[in-house]
PDB file of N, CA and C in Angstrom:
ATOM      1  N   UNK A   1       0.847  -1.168   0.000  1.00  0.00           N
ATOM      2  CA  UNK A   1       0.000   0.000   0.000  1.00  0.00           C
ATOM      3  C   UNK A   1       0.897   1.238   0.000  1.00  0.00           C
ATOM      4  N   UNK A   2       0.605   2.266  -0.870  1.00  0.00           N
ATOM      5  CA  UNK A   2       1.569   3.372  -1.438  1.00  0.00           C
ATOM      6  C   UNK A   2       1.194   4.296  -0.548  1.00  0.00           C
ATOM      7  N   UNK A   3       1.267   5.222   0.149  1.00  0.00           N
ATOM      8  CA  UNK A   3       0.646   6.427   0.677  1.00  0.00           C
ATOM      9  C   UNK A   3       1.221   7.616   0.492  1.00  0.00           C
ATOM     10  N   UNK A   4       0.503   8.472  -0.324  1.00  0.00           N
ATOM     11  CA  UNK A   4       0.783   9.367  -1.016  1.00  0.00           C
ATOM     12  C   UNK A   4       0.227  11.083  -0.252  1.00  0.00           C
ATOM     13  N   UNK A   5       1.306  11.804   0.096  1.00  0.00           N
ATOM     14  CA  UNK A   5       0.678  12.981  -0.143  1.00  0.00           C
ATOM     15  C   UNK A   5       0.708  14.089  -0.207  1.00  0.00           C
ATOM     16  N   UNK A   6      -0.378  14.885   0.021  1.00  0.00           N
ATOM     17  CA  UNK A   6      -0.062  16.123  -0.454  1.00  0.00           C
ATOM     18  C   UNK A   6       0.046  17.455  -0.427  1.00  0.00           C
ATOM     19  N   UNK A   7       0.672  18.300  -0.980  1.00  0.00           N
ATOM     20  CA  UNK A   7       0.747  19.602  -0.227  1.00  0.00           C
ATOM     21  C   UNK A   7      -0.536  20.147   0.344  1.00  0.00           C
ATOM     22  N   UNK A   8      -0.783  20.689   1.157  1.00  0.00           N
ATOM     23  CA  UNK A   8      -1.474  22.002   0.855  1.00  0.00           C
ATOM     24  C   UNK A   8      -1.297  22.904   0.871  1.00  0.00           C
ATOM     25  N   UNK A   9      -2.031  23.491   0.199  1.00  0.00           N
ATOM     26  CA  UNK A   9      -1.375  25.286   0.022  1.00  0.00           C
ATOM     27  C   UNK A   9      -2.285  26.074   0.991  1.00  0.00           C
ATOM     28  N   UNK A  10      -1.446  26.780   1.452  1.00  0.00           N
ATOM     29  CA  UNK A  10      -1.459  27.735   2.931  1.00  0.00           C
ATOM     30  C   UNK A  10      -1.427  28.919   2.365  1.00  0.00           C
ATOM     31  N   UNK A  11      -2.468  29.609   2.322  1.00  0.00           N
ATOM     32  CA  UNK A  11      -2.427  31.293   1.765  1.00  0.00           C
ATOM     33  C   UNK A  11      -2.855  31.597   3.280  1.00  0.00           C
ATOM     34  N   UNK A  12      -1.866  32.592   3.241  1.00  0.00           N
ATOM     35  CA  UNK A  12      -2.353  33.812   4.083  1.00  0.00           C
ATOM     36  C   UNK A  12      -2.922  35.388   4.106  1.00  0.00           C
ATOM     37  N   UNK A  13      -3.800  35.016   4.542  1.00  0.00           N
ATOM     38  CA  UNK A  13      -4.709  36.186   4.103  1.00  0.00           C
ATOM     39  C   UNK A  13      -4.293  37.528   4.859  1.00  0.00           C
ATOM     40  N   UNK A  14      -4.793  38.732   4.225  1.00  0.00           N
ATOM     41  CA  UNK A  14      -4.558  39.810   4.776  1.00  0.00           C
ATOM     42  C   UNK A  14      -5.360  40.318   5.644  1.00  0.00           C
ATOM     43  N   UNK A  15      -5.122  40.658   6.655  1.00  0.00           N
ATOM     44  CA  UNK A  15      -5.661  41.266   7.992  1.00  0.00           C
ATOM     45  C   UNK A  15      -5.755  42.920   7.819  1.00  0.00           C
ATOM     46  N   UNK A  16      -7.261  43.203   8.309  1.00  0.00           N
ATOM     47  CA  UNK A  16      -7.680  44.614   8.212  1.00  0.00           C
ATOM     48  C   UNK A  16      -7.686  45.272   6.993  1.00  0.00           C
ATOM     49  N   UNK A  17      -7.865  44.560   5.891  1.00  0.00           N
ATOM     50  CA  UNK A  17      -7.793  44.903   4.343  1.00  0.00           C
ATOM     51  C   UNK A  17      -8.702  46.632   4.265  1.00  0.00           C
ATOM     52  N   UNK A  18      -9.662  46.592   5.275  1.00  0.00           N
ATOM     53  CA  UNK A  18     -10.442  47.740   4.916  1.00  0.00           C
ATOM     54  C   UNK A  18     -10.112  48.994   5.673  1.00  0.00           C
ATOM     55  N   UNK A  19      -8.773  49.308   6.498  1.00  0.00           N
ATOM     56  CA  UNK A  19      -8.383  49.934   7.214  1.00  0.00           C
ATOM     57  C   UNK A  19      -7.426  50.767   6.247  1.00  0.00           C
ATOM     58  N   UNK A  20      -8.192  52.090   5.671  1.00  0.00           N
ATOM     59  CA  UNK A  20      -7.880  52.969   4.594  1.00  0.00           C
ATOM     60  C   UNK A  20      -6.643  54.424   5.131  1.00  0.00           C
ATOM     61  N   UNK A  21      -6.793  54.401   6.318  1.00  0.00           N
ATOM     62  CA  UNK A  21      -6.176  55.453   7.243  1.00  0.00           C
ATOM     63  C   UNK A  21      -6.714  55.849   8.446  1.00  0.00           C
ATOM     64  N   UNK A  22      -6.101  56.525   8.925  1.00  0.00           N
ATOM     65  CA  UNK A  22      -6.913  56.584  10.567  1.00  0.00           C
ATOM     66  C   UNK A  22      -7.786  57.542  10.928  1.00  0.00           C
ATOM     67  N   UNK A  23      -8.147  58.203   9.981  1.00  0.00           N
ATOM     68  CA  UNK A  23     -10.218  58.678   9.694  1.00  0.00           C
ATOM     69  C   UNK A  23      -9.606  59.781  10.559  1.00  0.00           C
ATOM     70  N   UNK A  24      -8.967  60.667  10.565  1.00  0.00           N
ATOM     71  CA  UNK A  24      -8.733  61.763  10.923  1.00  0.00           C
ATOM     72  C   UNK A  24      -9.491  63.168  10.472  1.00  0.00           C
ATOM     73  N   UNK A  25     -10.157  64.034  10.851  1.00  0.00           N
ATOM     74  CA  UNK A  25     -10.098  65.668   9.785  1.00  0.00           C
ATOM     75  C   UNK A  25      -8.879  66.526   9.870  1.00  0.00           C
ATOM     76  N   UNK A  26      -8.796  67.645   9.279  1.00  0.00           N
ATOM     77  CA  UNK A  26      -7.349  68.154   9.501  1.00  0.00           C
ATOM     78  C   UNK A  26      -7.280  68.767  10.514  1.00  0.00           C
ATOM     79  N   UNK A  27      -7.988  68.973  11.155  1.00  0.00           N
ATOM     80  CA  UNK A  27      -7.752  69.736  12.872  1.00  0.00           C
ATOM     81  C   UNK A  27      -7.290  68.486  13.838  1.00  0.00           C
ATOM     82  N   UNK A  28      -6.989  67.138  12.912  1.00  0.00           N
ATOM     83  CA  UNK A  28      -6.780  65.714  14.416  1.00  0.00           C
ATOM     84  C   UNK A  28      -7.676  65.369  14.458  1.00  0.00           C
ATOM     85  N   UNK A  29      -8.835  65.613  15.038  1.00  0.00           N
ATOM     86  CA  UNK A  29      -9.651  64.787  15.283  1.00  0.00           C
ATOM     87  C   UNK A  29     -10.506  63.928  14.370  1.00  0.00           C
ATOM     88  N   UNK A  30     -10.892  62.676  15.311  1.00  0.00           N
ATOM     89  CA  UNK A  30     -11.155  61.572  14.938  1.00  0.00           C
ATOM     90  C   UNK A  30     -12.800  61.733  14.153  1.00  0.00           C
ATOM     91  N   UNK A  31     -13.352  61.204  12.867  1.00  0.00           N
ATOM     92  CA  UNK A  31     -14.323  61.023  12.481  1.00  0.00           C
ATOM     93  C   UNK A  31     -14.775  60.151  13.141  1.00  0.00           C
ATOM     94  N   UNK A  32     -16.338  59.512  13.713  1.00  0.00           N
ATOM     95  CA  UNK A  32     -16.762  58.431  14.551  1.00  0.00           C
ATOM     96  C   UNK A  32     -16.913  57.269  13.484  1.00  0.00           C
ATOM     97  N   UNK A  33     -17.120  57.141  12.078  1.00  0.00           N
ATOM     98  CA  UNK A  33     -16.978  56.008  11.042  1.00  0.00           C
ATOM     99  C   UNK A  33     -15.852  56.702   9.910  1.00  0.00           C
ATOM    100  N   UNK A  34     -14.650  56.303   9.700  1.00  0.00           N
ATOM    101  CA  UNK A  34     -13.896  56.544   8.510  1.00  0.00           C
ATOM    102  C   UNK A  34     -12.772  55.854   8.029  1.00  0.00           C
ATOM    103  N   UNK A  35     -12.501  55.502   7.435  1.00  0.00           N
ATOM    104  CA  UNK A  35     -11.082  54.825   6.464  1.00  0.00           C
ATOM    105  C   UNK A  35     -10.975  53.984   7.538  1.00  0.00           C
ATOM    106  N   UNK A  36     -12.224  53.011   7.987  1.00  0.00           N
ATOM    107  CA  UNK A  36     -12.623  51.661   8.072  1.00  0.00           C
ATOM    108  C   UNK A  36     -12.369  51.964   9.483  1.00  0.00           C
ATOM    109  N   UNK A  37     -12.216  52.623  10.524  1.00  0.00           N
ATOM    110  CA  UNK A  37     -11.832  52.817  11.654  1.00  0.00           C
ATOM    111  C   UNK A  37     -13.714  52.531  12.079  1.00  0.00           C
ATOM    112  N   UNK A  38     -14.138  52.329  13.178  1.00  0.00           N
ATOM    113  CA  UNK A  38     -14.871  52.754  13.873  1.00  0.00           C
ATOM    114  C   UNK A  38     -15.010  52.805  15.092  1.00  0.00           C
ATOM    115  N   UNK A  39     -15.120  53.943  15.871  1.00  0.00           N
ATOM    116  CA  UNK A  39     -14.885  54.288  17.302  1.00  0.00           C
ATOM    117  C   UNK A  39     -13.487  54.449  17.382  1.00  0.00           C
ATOM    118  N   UNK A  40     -12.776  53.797  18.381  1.00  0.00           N
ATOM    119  CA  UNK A  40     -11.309  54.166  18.684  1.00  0.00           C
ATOM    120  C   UNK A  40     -11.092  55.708  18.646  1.00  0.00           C
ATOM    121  N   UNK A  41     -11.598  56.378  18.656  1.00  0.00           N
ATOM    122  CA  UNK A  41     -11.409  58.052  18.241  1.00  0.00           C
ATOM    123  C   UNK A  41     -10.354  58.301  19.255  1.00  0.00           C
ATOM    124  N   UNK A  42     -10.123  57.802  20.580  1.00  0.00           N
ATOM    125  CA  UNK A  42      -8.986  58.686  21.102  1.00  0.00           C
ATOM    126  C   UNK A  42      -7.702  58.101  20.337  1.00  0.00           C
ATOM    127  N   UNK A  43      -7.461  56.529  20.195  1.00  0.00           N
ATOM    128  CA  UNK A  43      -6.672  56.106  19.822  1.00  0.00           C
ATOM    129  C   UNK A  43      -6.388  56.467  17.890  1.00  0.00           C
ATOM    130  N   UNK A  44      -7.073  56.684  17.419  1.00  0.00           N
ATOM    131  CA  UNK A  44      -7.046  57.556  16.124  1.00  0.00           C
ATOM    132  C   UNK A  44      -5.839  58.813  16.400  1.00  0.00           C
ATOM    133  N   UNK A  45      -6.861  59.885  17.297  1.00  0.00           N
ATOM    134  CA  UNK A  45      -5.946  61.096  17.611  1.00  0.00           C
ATOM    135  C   UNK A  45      -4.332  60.847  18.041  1.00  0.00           C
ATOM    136  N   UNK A  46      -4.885  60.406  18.882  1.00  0.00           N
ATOM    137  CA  UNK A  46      -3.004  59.969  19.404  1.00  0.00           C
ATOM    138  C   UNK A  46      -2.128  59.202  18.245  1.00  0.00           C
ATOM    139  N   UNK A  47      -2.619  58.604  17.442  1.00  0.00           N
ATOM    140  CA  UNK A  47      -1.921  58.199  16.515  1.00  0.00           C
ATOM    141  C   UNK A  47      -1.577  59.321  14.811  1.00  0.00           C
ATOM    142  N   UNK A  48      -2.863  60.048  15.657  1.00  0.00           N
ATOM    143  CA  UNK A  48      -2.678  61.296  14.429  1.00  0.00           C
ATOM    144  C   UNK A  48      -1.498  62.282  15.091  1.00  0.00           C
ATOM    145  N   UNK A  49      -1.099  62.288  15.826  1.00  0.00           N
ATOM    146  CA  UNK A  49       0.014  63.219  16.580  1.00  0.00           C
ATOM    147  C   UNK A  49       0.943  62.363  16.518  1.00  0.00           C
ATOM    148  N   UNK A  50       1.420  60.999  16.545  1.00  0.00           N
ATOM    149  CA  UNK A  50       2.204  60.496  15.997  1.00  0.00           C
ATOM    150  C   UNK A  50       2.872  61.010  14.643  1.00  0.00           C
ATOM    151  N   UNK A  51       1.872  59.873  13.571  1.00  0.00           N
ATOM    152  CA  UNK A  51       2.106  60.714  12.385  1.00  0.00           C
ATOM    153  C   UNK A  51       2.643  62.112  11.922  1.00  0.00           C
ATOM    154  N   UNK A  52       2.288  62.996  12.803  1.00  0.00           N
ATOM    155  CA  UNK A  52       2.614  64.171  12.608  1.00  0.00           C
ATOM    156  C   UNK A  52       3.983  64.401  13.137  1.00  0.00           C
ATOM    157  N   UNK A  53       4.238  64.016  14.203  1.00  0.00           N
ATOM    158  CA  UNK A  53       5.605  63.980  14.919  1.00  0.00           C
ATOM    159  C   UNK A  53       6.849  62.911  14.063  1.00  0.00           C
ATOM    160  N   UNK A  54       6.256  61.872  12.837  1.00  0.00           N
ATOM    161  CA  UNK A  54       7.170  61.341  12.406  1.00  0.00           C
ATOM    162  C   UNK A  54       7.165  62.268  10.748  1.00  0.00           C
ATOM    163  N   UNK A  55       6.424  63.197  10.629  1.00  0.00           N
ATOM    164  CA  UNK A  55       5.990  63.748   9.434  1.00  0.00           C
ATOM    165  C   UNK A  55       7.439  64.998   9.928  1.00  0.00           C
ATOM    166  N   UNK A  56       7.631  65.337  11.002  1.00  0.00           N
ATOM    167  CA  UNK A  56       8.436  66.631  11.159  1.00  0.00           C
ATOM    168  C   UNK A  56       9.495  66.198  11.825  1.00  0.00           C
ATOM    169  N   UNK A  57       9.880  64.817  11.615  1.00  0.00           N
ATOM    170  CA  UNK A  57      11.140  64.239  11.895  1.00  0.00           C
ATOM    171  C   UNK A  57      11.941  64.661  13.096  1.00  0.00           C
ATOM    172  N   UNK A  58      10.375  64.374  14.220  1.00  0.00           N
ATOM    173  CA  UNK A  58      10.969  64.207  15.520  1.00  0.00           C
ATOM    174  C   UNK A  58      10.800  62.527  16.075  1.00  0.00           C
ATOM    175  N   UNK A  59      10.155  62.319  15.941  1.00  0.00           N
ATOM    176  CA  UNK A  59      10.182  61.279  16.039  1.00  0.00           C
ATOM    177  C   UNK A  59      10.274  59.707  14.953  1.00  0.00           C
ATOM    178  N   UNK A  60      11.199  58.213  16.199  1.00  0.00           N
ATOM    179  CA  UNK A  60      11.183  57.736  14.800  1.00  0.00           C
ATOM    180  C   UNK A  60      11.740  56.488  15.453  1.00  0.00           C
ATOM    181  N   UNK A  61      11.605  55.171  15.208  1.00  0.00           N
ATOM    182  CA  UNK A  61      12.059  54.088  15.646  1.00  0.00           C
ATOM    183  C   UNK A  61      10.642  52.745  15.090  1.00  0.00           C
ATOM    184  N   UNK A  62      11.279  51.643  15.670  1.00  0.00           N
ATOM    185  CA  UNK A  62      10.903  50.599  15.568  1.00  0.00           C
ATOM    186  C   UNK A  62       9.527  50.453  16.182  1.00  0.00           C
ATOM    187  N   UNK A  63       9.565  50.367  17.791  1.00  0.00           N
ATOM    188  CA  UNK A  63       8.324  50.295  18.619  1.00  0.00           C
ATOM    189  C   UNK A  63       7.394  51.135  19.279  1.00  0.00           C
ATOM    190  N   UNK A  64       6.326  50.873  18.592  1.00  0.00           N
ATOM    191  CA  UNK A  64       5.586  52.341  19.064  1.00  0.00           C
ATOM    192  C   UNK A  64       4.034  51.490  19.999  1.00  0.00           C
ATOM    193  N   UNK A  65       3.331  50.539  19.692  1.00  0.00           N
ATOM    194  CA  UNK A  65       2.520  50.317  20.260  1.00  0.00           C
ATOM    195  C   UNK A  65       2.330  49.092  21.341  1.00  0.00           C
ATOM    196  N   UNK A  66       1.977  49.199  22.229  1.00  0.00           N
ATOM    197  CA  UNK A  66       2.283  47.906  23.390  1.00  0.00           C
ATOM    198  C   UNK A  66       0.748  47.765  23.525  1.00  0.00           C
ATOM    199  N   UNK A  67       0.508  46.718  23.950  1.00  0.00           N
ATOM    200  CA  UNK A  67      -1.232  46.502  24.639  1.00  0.00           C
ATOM    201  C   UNK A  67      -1.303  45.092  24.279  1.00  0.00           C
ATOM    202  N   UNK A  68      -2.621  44.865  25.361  1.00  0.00           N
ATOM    203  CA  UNK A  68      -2.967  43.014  25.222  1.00  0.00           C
ATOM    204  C   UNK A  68      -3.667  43.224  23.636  1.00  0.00           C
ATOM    205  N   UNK A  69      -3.855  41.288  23.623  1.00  0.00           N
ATOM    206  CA  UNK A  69      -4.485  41.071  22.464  1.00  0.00           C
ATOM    207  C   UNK A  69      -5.412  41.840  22.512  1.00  0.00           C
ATOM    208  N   UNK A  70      -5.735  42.050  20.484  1.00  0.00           N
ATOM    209  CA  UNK A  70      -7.544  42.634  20.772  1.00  0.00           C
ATOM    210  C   UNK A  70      -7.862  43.677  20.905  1.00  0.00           C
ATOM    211  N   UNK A  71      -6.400  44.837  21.171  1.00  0.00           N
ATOM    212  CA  UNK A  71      -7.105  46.145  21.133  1.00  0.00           C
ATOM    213  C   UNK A  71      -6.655  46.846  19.955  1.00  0.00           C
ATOM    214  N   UNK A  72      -6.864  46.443  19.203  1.00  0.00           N
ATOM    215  CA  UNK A  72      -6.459  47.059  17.629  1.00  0.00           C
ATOM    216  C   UNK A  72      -5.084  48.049  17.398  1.00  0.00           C
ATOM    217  N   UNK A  73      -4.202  47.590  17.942  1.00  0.00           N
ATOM    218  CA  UNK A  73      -2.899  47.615  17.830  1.00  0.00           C
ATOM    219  C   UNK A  73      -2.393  47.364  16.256  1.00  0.00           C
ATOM    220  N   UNK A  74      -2.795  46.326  15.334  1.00  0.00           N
ATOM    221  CA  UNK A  74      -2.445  46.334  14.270  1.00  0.00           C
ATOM    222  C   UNK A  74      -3.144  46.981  13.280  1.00  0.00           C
ATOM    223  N   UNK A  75      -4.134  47.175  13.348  1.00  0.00           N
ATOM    224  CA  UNK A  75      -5.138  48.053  13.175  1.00  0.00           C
ATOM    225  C   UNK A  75      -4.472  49.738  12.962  1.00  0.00           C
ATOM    226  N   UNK A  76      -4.121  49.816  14.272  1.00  0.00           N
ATOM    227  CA  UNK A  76      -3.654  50.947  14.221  1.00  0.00           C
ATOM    228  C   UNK A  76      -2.232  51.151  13.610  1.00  0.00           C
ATOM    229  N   UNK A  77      -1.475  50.229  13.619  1.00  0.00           N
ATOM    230  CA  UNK A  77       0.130  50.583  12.986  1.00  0.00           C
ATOM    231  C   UNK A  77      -0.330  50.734  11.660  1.00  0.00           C
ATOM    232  N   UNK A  78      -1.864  49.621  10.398  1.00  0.00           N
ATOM    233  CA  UNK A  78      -1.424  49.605   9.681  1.00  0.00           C
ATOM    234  C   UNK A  78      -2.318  51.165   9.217  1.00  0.00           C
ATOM    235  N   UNK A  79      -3.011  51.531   9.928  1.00  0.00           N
ATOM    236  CA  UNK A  79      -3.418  53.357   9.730  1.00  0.00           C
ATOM    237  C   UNK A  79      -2.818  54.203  10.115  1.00  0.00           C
ATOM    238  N   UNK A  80      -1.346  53.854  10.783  1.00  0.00           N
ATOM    239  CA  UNK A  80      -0.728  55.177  10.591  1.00  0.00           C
ATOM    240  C   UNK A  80       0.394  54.982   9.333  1.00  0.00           C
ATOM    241  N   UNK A  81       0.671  53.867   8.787  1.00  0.00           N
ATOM    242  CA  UNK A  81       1.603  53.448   7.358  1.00  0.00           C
ATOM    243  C   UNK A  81       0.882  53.931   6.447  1.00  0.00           C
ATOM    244  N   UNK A  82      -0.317  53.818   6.307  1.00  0.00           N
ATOM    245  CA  UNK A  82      -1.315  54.129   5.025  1.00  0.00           C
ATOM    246  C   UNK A  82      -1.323  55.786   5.443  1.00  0.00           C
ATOM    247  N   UNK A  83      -1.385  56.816   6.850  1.00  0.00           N
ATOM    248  CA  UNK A  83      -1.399  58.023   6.626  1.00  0.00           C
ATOM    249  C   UNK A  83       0.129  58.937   6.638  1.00  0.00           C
ATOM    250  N   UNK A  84       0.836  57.530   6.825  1.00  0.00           N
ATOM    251  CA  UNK A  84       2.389  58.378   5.939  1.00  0.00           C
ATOM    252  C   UNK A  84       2.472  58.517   4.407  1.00  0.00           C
ATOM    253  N   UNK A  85       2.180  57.438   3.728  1.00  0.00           N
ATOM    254  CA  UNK A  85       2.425  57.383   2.284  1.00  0.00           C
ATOM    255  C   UNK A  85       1.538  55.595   2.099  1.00  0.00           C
ATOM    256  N   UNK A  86       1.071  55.380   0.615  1.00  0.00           N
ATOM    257  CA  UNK A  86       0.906  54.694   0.319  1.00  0.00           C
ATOM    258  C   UNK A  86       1.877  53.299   0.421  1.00  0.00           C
ATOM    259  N   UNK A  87       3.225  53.417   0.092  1.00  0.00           N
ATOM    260  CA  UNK A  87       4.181  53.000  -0.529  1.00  0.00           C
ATOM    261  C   UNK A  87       5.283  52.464   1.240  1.00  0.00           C
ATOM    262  N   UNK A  88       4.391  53.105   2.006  1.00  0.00           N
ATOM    263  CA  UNK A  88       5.392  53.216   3.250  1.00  0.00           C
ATOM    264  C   UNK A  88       4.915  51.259   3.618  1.00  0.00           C
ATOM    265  N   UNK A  89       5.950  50.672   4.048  1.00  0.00           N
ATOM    266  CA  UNK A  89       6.103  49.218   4.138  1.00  0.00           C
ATOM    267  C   UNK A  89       5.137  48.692   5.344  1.00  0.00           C
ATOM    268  N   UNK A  90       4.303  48.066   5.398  1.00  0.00           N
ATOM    269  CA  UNK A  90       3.452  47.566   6.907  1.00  0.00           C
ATOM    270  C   UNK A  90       3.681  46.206   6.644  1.00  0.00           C
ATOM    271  N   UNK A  91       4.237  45.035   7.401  1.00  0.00           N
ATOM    272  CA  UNK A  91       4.432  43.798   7.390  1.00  0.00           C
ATOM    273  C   UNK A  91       4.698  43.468   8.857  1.00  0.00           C
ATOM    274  N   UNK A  92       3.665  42.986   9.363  1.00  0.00           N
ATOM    275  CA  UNK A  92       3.477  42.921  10.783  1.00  0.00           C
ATOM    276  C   UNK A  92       4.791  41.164  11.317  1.00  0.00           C
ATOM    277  N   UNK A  93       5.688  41.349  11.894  1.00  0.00           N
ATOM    278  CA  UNK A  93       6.017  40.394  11.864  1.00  0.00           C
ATOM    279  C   UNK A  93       5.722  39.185  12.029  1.00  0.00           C
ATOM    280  N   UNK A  94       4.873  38.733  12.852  1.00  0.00           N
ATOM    281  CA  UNK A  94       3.720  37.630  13.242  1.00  0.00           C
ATOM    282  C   UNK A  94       3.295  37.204  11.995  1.00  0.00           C
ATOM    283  N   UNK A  95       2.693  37.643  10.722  1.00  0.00           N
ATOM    284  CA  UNK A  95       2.211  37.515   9.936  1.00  0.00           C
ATOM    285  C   UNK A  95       3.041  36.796   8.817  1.00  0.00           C
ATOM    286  N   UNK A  96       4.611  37.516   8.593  1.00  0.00           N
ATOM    287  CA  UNK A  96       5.681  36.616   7.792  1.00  0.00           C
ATOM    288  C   UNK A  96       6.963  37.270   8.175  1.00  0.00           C
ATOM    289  N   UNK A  97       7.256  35.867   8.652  1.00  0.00           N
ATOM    290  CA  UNK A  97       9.006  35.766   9.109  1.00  0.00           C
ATOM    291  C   UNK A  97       9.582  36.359   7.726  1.00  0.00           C
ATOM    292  N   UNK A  98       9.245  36.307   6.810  1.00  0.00           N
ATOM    293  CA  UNK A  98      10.387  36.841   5.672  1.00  0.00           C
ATOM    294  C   UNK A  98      10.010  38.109   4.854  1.00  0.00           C
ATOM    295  N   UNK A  99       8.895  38.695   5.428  1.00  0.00           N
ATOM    296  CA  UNK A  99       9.300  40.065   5.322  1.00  0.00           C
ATOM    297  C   UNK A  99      10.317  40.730   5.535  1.00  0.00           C
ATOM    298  N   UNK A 100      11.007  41.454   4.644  1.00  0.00           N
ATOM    299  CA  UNK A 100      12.171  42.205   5.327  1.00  0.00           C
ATOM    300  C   UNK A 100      11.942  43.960   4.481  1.00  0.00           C
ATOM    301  N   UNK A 101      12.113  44.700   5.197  1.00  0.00           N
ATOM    302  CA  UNK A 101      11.980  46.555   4.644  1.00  0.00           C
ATOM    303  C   UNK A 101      13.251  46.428   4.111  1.00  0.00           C
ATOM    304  N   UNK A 102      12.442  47.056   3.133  1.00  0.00           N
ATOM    305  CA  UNK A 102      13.822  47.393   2.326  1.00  0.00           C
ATOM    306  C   UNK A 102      13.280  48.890   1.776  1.00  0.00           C
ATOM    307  N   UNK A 103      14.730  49.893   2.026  1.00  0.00           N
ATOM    308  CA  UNK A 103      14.434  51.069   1.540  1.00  0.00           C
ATOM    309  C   UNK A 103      15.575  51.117   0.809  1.00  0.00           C
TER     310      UNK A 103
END
């Protein structure tokens, strides 16, 4: 008896696909539904003063968000990448060991 088998293929899907930016107006503050955010409004703002602080190149590093599972932590890194630039790299490491940034 031969036993044969076979791959399967493992796609990994993308997480928060509908998370367009962090629904900001230009005064900071948070819209209550926008660029897929809903609620989080303080955590929006604070991440909109981020942005802004890495926009005027005071600030700048690797780790910016800590918290338990579940509180939209990735969520939020990948709306403040989408309100730097399109093109700016989001590859959550958890997601793939072989991501690597390359600039």
């Amino acid at each position: 008896m031969k036993i044969e088998e076979q791959a399967q293929s493992t796609t990994k899907k993308q997480t928060h696909t509908h998370i367009k930016g962090l629904g900001l107006e230009t005064n900071g503050t948070a819209i209550p539904l926008a660029a897929g955010f809903v609620g989080q409004s303080a955590a929006s703002e604070a991440s909109g003063l981020v942005v802004d602080m890495i926009r005027q190149k005071k600030m700048a590093g690797r780790a910016l968000l800590f918290a338990g599972p579940g509180t939209g932590k990735t969520a939020l890194a990948l709306g403040i990448s989408q309100e730097l630039a399109s093109k700016v790299p989001f590859c959550p490491q958890w997601l793939d060991q072989k991501c690597i940034h390359q600039r």
